[in-house]
PDB file of N, CA and C in Angstrom:
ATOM      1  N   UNK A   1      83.270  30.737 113.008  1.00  0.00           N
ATOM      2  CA  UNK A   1      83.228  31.583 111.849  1.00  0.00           C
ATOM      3  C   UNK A   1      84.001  32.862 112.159  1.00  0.00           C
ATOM      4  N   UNK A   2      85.189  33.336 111.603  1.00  0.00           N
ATOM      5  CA  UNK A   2      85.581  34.383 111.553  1.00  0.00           C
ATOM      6  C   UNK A   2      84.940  35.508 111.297  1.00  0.00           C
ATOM      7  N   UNK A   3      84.972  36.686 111.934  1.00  0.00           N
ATOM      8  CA  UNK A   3      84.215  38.024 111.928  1.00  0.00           C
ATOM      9  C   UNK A   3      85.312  39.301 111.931  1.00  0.00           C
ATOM     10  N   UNK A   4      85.113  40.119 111.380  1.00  0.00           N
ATOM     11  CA  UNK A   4      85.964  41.523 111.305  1.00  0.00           C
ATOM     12  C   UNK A   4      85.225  42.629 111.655  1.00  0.00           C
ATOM     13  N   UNK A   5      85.869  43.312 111.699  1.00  0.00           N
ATOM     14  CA  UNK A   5      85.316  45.039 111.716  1.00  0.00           C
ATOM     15  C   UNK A   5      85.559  45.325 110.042  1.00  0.00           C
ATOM     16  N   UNK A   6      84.935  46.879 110.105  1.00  0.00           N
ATOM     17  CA  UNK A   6      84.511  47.251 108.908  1.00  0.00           C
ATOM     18  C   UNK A   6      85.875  47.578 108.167  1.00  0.00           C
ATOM     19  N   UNK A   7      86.876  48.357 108.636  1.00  0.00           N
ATOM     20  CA  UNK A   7      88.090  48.412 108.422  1.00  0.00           C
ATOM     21  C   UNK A   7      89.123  47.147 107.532  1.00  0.00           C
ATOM     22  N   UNK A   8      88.624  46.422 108.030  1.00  0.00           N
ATOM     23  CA  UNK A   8      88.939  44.763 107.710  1.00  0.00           C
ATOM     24  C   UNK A   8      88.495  43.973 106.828  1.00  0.00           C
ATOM     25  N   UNK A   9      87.655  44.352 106.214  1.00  0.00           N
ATOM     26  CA  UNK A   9      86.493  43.897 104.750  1.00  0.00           C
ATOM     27  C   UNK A   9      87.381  43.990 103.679  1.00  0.00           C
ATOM     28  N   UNK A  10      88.146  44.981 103.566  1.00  0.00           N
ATOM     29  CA  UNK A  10      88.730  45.197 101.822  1.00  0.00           C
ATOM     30  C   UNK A  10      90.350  44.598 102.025  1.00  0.00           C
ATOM     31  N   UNK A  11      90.535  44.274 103.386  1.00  0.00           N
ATOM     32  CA  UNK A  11      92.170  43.736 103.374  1.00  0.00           C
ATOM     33  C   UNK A  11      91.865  42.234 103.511  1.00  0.00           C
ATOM     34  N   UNK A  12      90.880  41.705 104.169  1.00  0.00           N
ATOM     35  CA  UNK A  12      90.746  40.297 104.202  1.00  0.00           C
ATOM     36  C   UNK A  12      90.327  40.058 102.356  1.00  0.00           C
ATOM     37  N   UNK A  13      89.501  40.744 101.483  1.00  0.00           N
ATOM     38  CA  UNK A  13      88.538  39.950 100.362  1.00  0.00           C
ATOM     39  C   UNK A  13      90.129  40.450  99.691  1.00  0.00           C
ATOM     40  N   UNK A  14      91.088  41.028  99.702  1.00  0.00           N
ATOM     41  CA  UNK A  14      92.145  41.298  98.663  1.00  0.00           C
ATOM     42  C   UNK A  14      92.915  39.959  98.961  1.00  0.00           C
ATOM     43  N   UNK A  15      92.810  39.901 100.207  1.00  0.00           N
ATOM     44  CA  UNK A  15      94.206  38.502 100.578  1.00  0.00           C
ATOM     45  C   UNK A  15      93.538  37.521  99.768  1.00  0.00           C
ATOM     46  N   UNK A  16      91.885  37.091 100.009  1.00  0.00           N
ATOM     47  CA  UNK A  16      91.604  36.037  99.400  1.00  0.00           C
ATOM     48  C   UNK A  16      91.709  35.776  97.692  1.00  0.00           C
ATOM     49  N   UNK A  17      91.299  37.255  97.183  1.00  0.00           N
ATOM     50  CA  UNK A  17      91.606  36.919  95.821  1.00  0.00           C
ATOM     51  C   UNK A  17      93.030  37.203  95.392  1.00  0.00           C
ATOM     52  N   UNK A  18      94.144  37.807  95.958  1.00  0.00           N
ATOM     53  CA  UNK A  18      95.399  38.153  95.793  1.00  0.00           C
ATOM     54  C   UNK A  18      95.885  36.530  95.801  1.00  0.00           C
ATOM     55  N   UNK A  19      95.418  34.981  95.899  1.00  0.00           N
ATOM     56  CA  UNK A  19      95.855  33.746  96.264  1.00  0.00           C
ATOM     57  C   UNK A  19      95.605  33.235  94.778  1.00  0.00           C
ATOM     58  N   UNK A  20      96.517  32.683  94.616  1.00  0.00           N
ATOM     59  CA  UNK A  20      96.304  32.190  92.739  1.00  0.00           C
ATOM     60  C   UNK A  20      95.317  31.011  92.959  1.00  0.00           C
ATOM     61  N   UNK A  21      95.361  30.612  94.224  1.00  0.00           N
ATOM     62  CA  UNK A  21      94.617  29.118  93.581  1.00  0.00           C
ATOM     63  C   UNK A  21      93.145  29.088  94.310  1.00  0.00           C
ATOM     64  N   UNK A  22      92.813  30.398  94.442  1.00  0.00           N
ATOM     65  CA  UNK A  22      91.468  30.766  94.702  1.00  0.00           C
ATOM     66  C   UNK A  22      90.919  31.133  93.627  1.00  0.00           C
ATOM     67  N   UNK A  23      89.728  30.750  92.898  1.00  0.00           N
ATOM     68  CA  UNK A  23      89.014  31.772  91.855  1.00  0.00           C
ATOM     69  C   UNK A  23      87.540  31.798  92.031  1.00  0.00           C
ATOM     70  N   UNK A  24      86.659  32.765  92.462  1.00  0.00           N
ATOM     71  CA  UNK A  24      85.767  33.652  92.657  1.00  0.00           C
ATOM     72  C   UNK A  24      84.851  33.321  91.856  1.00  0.00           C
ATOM     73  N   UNK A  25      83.827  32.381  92.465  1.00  0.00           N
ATOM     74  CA  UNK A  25      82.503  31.795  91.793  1.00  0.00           C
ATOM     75  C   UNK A  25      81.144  32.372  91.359  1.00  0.00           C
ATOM     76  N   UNK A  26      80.769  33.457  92.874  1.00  0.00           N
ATOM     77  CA  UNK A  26      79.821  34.173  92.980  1.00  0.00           C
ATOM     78  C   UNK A  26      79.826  35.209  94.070  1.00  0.00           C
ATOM     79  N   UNK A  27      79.422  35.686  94.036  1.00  0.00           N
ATOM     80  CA  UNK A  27      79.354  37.028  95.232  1.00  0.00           C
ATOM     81  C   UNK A  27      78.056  37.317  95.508  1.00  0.00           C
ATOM     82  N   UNK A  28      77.580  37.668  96.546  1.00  0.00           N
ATOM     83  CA  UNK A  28      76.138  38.109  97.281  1.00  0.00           C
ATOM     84  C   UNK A  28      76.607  39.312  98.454  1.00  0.00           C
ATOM     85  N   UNK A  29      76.914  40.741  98.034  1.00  0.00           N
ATOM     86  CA  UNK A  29      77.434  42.272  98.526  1.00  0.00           C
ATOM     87  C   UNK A  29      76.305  42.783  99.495  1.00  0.00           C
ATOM     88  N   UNK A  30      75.640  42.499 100.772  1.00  0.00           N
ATOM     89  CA  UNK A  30      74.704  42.923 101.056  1.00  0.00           C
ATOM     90  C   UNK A  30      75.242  43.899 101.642  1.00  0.00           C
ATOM     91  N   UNK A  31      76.562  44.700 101.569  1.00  0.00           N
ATOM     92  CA  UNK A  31      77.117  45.887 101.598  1.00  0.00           C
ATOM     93  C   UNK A  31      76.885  47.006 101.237  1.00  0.00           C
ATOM     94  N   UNK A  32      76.391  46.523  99.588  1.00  0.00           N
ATOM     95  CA  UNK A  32      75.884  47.286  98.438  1.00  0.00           C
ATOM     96  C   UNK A  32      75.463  48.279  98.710  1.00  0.00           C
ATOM     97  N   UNK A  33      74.975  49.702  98.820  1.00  0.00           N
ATOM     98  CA  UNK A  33      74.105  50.810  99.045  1.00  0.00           C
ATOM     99  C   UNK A  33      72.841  50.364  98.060  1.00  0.00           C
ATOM    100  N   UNK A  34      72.881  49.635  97.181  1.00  0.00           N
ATOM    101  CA  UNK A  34      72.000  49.734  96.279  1.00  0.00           C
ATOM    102  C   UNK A  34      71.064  48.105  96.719  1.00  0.00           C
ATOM    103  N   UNK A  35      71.816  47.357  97.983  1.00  0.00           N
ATOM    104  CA  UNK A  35      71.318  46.061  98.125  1.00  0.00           C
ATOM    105  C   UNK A  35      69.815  46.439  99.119  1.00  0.00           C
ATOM    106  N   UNK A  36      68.927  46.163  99.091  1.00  0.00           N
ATOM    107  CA  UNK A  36      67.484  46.382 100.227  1.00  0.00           C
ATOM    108  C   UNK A  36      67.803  45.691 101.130  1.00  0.00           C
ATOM    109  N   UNK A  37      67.611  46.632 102.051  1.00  0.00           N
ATOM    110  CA  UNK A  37      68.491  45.604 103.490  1.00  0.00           C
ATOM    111  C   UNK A  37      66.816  45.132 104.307  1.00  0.00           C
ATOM    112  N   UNK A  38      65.657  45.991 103.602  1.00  0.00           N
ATOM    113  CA  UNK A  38      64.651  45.044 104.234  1.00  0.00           C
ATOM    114  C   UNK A  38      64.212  43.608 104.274  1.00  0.00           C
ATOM    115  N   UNK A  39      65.041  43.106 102.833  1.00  0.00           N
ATOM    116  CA  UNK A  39      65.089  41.839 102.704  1.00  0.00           C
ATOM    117  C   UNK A  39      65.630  41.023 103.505  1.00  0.00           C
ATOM    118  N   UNK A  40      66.346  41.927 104.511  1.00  0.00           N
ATOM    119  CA  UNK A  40      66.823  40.877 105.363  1.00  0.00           C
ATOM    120  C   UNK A  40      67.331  41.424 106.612  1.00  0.00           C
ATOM    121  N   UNK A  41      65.987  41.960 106.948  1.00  0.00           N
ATOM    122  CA  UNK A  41      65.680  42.460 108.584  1.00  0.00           C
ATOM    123  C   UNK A  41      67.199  43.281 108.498  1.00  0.00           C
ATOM    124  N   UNK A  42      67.811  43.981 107.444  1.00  0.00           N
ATOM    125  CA  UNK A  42      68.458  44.821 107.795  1.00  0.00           C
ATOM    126  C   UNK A  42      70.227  44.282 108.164  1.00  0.00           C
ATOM    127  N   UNK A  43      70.497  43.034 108.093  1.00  0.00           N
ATOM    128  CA  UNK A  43      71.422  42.266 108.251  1.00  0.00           C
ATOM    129  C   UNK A  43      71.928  42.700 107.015  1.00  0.00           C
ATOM    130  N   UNK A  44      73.775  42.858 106.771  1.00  0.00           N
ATOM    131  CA  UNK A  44      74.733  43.291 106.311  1.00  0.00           C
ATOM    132  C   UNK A  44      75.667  41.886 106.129  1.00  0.00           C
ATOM    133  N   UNK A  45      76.027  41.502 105.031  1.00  0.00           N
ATOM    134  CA  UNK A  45      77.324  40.804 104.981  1.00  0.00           C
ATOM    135  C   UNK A  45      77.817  40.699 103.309  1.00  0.00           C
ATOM    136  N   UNK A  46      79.299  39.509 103.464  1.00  0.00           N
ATOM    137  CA  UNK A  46      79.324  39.424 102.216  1.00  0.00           C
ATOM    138  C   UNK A  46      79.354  38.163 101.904  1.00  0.00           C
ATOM    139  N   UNK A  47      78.489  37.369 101.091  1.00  0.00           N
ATOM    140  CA  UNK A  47      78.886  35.953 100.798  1.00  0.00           C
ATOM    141  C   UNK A  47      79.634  35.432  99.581  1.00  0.00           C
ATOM    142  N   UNK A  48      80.499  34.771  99.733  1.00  0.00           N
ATOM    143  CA  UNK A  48      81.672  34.622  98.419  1.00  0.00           C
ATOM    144  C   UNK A  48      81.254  33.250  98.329  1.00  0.00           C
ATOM    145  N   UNK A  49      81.316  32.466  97.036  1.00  0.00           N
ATOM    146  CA  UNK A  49      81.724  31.379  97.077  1.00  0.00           C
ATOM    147  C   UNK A  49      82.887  31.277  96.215  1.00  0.00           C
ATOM    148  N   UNK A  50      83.222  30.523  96.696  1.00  0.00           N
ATOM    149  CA  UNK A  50      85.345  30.814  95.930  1.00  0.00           C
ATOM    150  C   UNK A  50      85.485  29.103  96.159  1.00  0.00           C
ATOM    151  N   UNK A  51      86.687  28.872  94.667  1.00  0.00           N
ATOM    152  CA  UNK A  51      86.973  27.619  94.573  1.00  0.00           C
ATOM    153  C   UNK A  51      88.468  27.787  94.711  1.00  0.00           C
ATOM    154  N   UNK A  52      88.844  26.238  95.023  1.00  0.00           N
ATOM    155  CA  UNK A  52      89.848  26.816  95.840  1.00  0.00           C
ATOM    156  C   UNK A  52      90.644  25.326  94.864  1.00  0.00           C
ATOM    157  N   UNK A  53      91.078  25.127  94.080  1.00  0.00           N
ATOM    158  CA  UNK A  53      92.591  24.513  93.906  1.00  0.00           C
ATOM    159  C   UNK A  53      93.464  24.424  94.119  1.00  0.00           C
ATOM    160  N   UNK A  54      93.969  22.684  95.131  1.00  0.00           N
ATOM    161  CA  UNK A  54      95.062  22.461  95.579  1.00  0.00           C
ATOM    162  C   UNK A  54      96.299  22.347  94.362  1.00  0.00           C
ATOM    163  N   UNK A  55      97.135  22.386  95.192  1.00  0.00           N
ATOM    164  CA  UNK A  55      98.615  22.338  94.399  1.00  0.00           C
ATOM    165  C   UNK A  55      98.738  20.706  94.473  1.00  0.00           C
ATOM    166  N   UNK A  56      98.346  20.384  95.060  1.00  0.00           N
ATOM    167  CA  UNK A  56      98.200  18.582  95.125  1.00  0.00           C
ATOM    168  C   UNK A  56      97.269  18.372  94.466  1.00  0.00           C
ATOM    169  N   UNK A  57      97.710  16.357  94.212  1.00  0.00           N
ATOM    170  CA  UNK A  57      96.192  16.229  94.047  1.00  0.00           C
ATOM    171  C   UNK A  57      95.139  15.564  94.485  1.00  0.00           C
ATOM    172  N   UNK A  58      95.759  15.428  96.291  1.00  0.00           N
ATOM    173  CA  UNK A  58      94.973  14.822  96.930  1.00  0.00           C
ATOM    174  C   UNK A  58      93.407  15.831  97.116  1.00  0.00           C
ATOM    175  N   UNK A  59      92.917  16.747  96.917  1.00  0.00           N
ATOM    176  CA  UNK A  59      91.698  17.421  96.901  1.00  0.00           C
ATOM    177  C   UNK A  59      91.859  18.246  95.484  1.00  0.00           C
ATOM    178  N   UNK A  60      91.882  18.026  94.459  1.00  0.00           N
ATOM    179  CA  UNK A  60      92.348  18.624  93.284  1.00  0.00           C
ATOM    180  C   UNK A  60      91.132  20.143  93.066  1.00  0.00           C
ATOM    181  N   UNK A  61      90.111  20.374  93.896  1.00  0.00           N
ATOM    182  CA  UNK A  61      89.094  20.990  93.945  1.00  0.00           C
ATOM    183  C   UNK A  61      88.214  20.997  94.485  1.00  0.00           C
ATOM    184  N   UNK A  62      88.094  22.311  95.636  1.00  0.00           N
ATOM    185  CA  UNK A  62      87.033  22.187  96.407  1.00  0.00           C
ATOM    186  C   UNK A  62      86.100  23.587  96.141  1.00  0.00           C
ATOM    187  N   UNK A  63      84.922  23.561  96.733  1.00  0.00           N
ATOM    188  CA  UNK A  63      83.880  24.842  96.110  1.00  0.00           C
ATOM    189  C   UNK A  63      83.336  25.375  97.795  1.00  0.00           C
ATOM    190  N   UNK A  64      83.457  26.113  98.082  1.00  0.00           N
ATOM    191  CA  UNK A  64      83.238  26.535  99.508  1.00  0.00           C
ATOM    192  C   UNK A  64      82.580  28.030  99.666  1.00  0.00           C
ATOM    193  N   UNK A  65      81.893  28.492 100.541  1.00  0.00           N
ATOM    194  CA  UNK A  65      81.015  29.330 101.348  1.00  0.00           C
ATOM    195  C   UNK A  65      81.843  30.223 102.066  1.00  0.00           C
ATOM    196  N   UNK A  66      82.479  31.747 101.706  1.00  0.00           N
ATOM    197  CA  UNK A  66      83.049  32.560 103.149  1.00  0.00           C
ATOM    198  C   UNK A  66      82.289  33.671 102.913  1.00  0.00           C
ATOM    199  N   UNK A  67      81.983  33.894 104.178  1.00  0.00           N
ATOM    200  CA  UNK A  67      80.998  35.033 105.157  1.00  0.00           C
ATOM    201  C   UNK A  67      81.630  35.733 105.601  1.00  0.00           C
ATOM    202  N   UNK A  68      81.708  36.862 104.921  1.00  0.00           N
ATOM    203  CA  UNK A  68      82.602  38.431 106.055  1.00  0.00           C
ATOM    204  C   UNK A  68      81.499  39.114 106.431  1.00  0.00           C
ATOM    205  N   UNK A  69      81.353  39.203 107.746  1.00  0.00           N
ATOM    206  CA  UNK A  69      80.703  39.742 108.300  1.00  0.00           C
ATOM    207  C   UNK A  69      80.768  40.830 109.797  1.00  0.00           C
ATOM    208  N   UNK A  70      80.502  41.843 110.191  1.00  0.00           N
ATOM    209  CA  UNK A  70      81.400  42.719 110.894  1.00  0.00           C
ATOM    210  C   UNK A  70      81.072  42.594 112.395  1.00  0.00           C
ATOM    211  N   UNK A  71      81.598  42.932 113.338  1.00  0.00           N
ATOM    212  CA  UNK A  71      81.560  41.955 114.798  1.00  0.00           C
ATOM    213  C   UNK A  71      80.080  42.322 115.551  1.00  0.00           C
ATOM    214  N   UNK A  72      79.560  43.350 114.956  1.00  0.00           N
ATOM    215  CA  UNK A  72      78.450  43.671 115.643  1.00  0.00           C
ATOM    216  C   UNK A  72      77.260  43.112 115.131  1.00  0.00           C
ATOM    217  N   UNK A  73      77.298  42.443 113.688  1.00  0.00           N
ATOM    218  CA  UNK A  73      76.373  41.286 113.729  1.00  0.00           C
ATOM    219  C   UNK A  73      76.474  40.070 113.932  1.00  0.00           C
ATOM    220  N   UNK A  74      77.678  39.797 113.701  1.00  0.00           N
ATOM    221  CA  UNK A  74      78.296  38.588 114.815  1.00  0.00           C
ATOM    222  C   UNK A  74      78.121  38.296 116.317  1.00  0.00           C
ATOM    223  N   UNK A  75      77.848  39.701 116.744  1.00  0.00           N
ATOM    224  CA  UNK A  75      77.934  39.323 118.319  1.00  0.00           C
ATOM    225  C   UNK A  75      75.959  39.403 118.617  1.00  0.00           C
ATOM    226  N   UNK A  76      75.304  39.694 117.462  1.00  0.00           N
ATOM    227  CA  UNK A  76      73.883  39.446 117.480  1.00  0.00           C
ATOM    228  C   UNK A  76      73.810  38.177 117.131  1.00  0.00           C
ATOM    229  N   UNK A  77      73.955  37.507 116.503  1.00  0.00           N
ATOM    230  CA  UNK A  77      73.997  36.314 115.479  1.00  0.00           C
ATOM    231  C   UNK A  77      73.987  34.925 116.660  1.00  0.00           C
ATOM    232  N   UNK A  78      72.905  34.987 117.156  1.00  0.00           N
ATOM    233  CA  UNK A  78      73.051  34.185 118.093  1.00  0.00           C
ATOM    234  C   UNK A  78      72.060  32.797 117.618  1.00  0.00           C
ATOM    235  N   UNK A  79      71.739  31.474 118.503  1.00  0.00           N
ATOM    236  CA  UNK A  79      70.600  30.862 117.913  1.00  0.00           C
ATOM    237  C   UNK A  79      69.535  31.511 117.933  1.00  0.00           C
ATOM    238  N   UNK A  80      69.079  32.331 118.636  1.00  0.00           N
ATOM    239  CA  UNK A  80      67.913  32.966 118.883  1.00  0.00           C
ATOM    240  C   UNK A  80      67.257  34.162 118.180  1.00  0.00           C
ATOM    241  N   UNK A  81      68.924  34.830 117.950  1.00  0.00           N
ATOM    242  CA  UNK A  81      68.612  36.061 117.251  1.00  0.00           C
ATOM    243  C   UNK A  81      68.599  35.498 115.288  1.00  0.00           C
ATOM    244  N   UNK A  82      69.090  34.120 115.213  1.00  0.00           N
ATOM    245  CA  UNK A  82      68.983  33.744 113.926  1.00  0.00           C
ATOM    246  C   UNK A  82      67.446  33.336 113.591  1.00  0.00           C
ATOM    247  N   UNK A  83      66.516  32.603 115.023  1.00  0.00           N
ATOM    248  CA  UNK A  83      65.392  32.091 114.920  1.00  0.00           C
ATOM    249  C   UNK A  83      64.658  33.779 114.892  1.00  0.00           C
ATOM    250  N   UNK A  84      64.641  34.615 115.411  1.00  0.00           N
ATOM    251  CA  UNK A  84      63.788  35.138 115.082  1.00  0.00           C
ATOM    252  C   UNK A  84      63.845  36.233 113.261  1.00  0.00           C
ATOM    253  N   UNK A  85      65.187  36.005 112.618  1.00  0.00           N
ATOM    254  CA  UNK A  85      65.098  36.034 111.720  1.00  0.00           C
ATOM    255  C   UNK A  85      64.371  35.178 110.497  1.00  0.00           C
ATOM    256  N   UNK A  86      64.328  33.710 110.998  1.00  0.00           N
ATOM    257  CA  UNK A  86      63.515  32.765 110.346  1.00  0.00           C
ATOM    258  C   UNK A  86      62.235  32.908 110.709  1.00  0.00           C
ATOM    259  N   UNK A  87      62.205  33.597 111.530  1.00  0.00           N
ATOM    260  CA  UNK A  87      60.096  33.572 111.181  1.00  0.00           C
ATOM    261  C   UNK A  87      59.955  34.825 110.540  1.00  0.00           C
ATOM    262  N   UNK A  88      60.844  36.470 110.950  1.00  0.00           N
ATOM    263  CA  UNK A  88      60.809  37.414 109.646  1.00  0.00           C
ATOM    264  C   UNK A  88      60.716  36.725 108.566  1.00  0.00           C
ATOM    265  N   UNK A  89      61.310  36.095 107.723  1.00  0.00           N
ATOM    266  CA  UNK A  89      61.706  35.790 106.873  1.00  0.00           C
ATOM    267  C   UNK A  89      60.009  34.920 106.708  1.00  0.00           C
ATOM    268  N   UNK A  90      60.095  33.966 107.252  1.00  0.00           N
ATOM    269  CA  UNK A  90      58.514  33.139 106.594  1.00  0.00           C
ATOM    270  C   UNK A  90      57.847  33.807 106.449  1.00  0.00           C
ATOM    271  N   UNK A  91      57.782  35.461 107.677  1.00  0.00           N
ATOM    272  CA  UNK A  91      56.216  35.939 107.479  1.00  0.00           C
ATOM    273  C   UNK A  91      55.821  36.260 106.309  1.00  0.00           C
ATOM    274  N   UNK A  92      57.456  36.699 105.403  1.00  0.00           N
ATOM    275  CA  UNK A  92      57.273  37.529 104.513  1.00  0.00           C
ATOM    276  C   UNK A  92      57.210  36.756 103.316  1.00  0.00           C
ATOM    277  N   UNK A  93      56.985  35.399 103.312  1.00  0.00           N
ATOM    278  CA  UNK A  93      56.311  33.857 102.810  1.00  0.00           C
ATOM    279  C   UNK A  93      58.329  34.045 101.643  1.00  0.00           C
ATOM    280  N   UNK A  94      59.235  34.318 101.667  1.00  0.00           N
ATOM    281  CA  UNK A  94      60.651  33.677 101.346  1.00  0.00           C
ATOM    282  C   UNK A  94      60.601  32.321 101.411  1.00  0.00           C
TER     283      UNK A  94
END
């Protein structure tokens, strides 16, 4: 999974939508100032789902998942440090 620094957030999400045959399904900004980051032990990212139309038509349409996320929760983001987010997360019955 690709990871950036913070610097790198608004030049990577421009390249992706600056691509004609990308178009922008949903967004989840846990960037937001206005997003509650207790909801999620405080973890920061951005989740896009973006569809992506080939110029062919061997895949004429695919629907896909990208995660920008910045290297210092990346370099937490371990199995372990994800498991103990999944029991935060149950305690708080999610």
């Amino acid at each position: 999974m690709p990871h950036i620094h913070s610097e790198e957030l608004e030049s990577v999400a421009t390249k992706i939508f600056g691509d004609g045959s990308v178009q922008l399904m949903r967004v989840k900004n846990r960037f937001n100032p206005d997003y509650d980051a207790t909801a999620s032990a405080g973890y920061r990212d951005i989740l896009m789902n973006i569809k992506l139309t080939s110029k062919d038509d061997e895949f004429a349409e695919q629907i896909f998942e990208v995660q920008l996320q910045l290297q210092a929760f990346y370099d937490e983001k371990t199995d372990q440090g994800h498991a103990n987010y999944a029991k935060f997360r149950d305690l708080r019955g999610k």
